[in-house]
Protein backbone atom coordinates (compact mmCIF):
# COMPACT_ATOMS: atom_id res chain seq x y z
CA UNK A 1 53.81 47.75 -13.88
CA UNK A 2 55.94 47.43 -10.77
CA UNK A 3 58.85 45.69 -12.54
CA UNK A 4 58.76 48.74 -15.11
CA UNK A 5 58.79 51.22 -11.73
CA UNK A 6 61.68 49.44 -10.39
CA UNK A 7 63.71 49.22 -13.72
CA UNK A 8 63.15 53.29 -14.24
CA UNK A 9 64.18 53.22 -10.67
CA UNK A 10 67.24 51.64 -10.47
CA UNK A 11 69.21 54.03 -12.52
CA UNK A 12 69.09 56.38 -9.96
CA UNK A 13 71.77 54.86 -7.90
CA UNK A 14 74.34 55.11 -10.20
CA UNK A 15 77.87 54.79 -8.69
CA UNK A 16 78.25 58.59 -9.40
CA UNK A 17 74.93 59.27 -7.39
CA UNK A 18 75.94 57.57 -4.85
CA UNK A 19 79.87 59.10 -4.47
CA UNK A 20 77.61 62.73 -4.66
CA UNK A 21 75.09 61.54 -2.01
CA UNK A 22 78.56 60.18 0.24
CA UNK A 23 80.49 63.78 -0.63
CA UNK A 24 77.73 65.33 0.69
CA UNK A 25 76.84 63.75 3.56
CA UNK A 26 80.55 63.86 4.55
CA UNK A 27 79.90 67.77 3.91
CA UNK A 28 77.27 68.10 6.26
CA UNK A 29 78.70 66.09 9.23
CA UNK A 30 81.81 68.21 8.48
CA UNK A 31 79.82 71.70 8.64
CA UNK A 32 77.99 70.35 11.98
CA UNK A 33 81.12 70.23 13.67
CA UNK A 34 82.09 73.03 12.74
CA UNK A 35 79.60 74.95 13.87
CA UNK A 36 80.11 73.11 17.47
CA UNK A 37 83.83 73.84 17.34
CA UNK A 38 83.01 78.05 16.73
CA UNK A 39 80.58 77.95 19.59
CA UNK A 40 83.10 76.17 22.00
CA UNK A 41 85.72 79.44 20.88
CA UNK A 42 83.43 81.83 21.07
CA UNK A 43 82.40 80.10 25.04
CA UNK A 44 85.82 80.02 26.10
CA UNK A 45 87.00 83.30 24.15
CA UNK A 46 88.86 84.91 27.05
CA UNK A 47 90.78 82.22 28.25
CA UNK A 48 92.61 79.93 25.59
CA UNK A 49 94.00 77.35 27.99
CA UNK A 50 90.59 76.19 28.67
CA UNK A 51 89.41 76.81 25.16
CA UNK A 52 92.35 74.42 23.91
CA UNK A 53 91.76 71.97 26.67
CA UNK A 54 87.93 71.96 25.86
CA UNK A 55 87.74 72.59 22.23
CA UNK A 56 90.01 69.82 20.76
CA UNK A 57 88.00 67.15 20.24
CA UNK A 58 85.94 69.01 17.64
CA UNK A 59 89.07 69.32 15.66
CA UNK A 60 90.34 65.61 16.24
CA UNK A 61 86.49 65.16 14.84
CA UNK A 62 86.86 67.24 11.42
CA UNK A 63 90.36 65.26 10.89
CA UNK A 64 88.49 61.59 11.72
CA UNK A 65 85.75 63.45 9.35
CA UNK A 66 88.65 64.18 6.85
CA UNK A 67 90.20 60.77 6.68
CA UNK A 68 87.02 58.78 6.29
CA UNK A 69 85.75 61.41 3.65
CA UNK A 70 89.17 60.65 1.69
CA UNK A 71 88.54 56.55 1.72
C-alpha cells in the first residue's frame, strides 16, 4: 500500500512541476521586493538624493532576483 502511495506520488515532481514551482517562487521573492522598494519611495518622496542613496539596494536585489531567475 505505501509503495503504491509513493509510485502515484512521484509523478508529481515532474521536471515541468518543478520549473513552475521555481518560476514562481522566483515571482514571489521578486513581488516582495518590490513592495519594499515602493515603500522606501514613497518614505523618502520629497527628497530624491536620499531616496536614491537609500533605495538602491532593493533594485540591485530585483536584478540579483533577475539573474538567478534566468539560470
Amino acid at each position: 500500500m505505501i509503495v503504491g502511495l509513493l509510485l502515484s506520488l512521484s509523478g508529481c515532481f515532474t521536471p515541468e512541476y518543478k520549473v513552475g514551482y521555481a518560476k514562481a517562487a522566483v515571482l514571489e521573492e521578486q513581488a516582495a521586493i518590490l513592495k519594499l522598494y515602493r515603500g522606501c519611495l514613497e518614505k523618502y518622496q520629497g527628497n530624491p538624493p536620499e531616496a536614491k542613496a537609500n533605495c538602491e539596494h532593493y533594485t540591485q536585489a530585483l536584478y540579483s532576483v533577475d539573474v538567478r531567475g534566468m539560470k
